[in-house]
PDB file of N, CA and C in Angstrom:
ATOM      1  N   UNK A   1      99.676  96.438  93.423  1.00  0.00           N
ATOM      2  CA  UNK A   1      98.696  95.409  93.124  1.00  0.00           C
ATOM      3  C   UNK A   1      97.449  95.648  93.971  1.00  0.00           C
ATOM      4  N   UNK A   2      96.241  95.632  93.532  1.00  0.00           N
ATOM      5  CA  UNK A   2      94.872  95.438  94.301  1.00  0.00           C
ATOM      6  C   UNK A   2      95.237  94.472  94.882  1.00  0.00           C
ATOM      7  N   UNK A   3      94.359  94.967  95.907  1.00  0.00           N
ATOM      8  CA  UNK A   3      94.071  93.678  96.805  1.00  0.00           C
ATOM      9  C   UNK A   3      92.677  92.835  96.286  1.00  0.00           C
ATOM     10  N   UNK A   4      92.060  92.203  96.601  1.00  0.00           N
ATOM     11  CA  UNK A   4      90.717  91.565  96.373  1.00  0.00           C
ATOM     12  C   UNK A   4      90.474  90.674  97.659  1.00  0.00           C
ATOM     13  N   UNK A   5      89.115  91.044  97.583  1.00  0.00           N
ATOM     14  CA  UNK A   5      88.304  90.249  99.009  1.00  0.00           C
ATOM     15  C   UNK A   5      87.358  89.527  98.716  1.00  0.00           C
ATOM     16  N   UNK A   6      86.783  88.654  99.390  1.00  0.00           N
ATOM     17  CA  UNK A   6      86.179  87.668  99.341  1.00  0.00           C
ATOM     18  C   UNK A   6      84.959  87.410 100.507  1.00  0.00           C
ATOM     19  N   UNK A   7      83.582  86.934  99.855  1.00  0.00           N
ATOM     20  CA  UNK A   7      82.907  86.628 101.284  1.00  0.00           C
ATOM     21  C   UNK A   7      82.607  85.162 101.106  1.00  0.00           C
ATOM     22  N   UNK A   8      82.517  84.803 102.265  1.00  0.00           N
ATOM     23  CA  UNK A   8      82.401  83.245 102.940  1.00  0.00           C
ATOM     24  C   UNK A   8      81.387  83.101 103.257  1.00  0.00           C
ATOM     25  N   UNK A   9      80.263  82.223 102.614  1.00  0.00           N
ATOM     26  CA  UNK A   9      79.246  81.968 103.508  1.00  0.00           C
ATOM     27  C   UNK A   9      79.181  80.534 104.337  1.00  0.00           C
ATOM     28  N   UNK A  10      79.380  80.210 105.375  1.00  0.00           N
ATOM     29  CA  UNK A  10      79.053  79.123 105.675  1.00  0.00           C
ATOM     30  C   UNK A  10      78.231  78.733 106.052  1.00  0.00           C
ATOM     31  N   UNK A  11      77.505  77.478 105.467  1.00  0.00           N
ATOM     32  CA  UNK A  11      76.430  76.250 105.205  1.00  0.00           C
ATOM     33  C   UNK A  11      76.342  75.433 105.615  1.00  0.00           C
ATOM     34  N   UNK A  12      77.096  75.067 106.266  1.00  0.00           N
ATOM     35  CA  UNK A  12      77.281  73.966 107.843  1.00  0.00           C
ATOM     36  C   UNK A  12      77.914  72.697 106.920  1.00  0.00           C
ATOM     37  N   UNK A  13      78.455  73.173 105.766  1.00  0.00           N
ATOM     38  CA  UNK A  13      79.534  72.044 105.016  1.00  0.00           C
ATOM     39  C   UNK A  13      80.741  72.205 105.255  1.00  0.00           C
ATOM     40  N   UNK A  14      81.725  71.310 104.574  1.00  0.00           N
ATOM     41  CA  UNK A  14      83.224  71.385 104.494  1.00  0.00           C
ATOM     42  C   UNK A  14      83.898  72.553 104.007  1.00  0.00           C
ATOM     43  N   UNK A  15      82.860  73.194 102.815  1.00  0.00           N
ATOM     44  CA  UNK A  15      82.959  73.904 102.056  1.00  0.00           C
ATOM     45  C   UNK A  15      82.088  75.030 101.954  1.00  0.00           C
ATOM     46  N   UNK A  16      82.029  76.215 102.153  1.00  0.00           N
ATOM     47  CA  UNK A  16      81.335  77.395 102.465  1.00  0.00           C
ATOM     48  C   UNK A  16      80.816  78.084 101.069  1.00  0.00           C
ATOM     49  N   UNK A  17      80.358  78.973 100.979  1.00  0.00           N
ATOM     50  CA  UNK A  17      79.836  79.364  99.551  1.00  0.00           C
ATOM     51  C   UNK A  17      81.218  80.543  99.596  1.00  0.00           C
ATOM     52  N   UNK A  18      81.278  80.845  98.077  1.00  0.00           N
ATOM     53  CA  UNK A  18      81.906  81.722  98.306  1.00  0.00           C
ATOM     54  C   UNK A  18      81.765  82.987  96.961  1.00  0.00           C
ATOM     55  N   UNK A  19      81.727  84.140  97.642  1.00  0.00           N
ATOM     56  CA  UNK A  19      81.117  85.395  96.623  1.00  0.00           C
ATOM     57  C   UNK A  19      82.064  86.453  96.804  1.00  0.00           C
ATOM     58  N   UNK A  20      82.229  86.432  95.607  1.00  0.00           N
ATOM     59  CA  UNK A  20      83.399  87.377  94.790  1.00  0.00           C
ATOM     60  C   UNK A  20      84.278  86.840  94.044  1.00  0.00           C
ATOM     61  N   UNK A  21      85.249  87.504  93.698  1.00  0.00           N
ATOM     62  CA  UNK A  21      86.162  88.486  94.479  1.00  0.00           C
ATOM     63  C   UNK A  21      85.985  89.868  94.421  1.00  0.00           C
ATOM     64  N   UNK A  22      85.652  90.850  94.724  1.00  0.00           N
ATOM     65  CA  UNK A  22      85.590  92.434  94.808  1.00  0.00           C
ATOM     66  C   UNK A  22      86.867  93.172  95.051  1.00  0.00           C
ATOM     67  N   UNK A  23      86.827  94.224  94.814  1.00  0.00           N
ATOM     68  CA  UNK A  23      88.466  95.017  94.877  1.00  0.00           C
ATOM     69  C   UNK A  23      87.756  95.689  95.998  1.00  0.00           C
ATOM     70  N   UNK A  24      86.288  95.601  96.896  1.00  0.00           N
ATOM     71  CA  UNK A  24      86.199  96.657  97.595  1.00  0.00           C
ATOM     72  C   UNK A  24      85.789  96.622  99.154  1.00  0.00           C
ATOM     73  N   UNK A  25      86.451  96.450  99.593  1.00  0.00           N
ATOM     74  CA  UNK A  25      86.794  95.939 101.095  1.00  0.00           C
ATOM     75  C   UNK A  25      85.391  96.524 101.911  1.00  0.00           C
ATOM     76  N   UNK A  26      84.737  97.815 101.410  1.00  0.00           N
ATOM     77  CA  UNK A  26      83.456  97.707 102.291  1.00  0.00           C
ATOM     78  C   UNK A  26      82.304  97.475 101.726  1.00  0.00           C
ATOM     79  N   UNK A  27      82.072  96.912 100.728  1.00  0.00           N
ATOM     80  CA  UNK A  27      81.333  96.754 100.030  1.00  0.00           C
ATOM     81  C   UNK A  27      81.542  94.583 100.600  1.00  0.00           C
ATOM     82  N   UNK A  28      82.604  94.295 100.669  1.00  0.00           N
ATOM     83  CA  UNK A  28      82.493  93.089 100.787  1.00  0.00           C
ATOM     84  C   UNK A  28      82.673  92.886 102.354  1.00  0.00           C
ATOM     85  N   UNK A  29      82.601  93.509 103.417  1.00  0.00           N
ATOM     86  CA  UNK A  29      81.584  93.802 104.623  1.00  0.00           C
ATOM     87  C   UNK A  29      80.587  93.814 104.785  1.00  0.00           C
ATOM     88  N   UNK A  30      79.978  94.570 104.510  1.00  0.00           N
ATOM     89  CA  UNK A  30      78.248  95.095 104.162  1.00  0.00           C
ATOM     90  C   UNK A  30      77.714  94.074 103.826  1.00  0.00           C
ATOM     91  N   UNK A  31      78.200  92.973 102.622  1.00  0.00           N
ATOM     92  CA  UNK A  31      77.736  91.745 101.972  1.00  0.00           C
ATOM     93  C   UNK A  31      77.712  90.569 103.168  1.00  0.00           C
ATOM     94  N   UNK A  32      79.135  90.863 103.884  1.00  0.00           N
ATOM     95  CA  UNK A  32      79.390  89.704 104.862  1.00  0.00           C
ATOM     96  C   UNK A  32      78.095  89.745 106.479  1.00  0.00           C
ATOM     97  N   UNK A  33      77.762  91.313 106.080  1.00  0.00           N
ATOM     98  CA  UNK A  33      77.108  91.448 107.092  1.00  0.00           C
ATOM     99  C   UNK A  33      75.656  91.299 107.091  1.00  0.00           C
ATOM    100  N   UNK A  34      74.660  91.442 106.074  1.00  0.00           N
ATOM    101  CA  UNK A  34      73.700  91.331 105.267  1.00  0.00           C
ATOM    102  C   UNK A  34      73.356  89.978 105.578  1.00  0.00           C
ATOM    103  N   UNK A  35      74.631  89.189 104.881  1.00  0.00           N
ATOM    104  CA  UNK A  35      74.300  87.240 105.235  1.00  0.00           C
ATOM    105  C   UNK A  35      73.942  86.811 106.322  1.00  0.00           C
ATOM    106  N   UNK A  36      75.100  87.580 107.094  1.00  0.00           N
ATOM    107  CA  UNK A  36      75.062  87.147 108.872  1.00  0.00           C
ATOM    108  C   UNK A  36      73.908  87.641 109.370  1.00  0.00           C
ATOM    109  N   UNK A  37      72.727  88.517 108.666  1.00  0.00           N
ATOM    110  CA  UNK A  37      71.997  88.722 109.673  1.00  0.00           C
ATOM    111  C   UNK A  37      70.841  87.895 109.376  1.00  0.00           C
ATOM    112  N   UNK A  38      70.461  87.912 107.417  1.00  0.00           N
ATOM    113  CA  UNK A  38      69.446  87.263 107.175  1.00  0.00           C
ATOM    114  C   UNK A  38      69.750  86.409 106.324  1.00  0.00           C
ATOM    115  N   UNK A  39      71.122  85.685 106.495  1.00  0.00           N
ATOM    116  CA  UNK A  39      70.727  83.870 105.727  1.00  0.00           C
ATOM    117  C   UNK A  39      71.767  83.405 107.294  1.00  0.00           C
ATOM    118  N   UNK A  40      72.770  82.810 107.129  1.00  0.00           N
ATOM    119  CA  UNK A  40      74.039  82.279 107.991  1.00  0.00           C
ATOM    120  C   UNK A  40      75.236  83.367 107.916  1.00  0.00           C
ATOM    121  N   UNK A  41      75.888  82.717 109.020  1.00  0.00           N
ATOM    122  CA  UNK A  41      77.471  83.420 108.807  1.00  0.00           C
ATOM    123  C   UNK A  41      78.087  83.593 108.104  1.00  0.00           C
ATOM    124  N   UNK A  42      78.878  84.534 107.706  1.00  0.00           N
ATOM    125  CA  UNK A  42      79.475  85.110 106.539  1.00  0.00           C
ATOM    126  C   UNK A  42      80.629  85.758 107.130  1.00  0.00           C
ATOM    127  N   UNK A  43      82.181  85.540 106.502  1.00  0.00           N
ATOM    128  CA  UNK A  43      83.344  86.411 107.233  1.00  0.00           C
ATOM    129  C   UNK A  43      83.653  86.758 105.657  1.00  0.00           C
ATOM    130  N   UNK A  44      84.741  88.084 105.801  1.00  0.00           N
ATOM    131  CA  UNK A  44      85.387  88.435 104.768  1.00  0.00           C
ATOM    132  C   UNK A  44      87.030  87.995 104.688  1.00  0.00           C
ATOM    133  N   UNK A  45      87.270  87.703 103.827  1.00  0.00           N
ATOM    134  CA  UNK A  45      88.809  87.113 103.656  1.00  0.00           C
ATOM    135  C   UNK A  45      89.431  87.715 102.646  1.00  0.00           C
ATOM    136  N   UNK A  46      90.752  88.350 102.940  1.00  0.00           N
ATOM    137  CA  UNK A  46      91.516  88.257 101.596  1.00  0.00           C
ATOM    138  C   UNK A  46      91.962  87.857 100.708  1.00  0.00           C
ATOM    139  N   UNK A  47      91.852  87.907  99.477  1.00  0.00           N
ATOM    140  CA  UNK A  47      92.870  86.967  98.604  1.00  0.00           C
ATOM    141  C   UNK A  47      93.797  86.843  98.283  1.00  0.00           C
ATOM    142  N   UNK A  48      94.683  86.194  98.323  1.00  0.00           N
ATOM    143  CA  UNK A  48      96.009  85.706  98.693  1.00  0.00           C
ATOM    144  C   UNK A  48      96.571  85.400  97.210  1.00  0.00           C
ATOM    145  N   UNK A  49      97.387  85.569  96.334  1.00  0.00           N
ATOM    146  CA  UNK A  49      97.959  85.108  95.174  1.00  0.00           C
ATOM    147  C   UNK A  49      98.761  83.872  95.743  1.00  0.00           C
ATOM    148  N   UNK A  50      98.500  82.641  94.754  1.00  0.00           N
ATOM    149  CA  UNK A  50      98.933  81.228  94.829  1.00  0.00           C
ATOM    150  C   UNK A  50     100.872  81.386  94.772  1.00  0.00           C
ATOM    151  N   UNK A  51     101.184  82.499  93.652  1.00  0.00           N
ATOM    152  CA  UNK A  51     102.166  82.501  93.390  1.00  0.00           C
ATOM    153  C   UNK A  51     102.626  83.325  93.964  1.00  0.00           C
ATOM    154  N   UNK A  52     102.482  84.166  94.787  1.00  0.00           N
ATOM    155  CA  UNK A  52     103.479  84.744  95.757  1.00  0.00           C
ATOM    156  C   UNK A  52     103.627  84.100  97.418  1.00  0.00           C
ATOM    157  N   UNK A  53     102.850  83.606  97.972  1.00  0.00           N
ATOM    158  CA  UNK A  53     102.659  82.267  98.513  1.00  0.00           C
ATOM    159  C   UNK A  53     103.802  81.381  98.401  1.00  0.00           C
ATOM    160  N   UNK A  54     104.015  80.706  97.481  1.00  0.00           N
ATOM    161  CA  UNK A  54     104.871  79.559  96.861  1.00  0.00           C
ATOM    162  C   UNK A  54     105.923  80.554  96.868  1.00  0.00           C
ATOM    163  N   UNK A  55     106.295  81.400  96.440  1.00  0.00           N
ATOM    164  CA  UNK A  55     107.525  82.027  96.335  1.00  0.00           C
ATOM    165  C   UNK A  55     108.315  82.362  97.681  1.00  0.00           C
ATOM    166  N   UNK A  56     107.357  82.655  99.036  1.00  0.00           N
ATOM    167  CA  UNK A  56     107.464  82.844  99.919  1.00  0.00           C
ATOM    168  C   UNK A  56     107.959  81.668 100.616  1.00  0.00           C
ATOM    169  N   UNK A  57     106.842  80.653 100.434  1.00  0.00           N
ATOM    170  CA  UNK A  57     107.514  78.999 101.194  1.00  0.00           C
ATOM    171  C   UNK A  57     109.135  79.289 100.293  1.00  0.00           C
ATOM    172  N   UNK A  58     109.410  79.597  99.626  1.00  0.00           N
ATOM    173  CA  UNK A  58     110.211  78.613  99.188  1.00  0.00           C
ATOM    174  C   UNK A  58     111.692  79.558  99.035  1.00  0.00           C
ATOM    175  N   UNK A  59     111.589  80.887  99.654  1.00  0.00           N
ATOM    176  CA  UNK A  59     112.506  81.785  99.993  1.00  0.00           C
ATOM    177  C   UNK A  59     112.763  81.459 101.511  1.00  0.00           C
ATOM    178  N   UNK A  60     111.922  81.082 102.135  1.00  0.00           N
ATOM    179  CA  UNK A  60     111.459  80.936 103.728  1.00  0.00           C
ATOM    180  C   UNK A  60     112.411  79.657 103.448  1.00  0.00           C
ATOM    181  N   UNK A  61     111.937  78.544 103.265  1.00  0.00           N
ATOM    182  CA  UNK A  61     112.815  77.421 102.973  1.00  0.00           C
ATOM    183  C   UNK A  61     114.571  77.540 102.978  1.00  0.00           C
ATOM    184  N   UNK A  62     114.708  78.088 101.397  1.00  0.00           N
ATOM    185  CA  UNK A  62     115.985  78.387 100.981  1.00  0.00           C
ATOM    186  C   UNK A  62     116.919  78.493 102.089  1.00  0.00           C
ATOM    187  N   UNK A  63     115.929  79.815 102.794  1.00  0.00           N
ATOM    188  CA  UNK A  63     117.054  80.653 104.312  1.00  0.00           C
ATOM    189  C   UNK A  63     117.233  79.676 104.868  1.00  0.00           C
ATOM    190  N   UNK A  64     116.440  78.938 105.659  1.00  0.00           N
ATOM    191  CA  UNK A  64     116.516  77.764 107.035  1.00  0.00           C
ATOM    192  C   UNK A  64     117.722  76.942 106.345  1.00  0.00           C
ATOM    193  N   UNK A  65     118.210  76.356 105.008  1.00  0.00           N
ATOM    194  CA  UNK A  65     118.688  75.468 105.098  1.00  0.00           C
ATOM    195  C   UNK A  65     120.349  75.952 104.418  1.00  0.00           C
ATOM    196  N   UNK A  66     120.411  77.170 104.340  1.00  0.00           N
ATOM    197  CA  UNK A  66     121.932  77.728 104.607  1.00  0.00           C
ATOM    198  C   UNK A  66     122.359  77.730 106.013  1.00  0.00           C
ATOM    199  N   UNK A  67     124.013  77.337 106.064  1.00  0.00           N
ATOM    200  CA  UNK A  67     124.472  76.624 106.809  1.00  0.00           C
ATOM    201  C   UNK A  67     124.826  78.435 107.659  1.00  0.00           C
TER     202      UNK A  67
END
């Protein structure tokens, strides 16, 4: 599976801007870095699938509550 990345801009809200997703990890650097110099801060993040996540809580779960 690709991975996909993400840039963050934050705007001094709750909620940050956010641009992408890109499959290309330096390309969505360069972007993060660009922001940070001439608008605000900008980090890069990965994206995370919702459903492997949930599958994880809930394997993680399962274990803890065998005896």
């Amino acid at each position: 599976m690709t991975k996909l990345w993400a840039v963050l801009l934050d705007i001094g809200t709750a909620d940050p801007l956010v641009y992408g997703p890109t499959e290309d990890e330096d390309t969505a650097r360069d972007f993060a870095a660009f922001l940070t110099t001439e608008v605000e801060p900008a980090r890069v993040v990965e994206l995370l699938s919702p459903t492997k996540q949930l599958i994880s809580f809930w394997k993680h779960h399962n274990e803890e509550r065998k005896p």
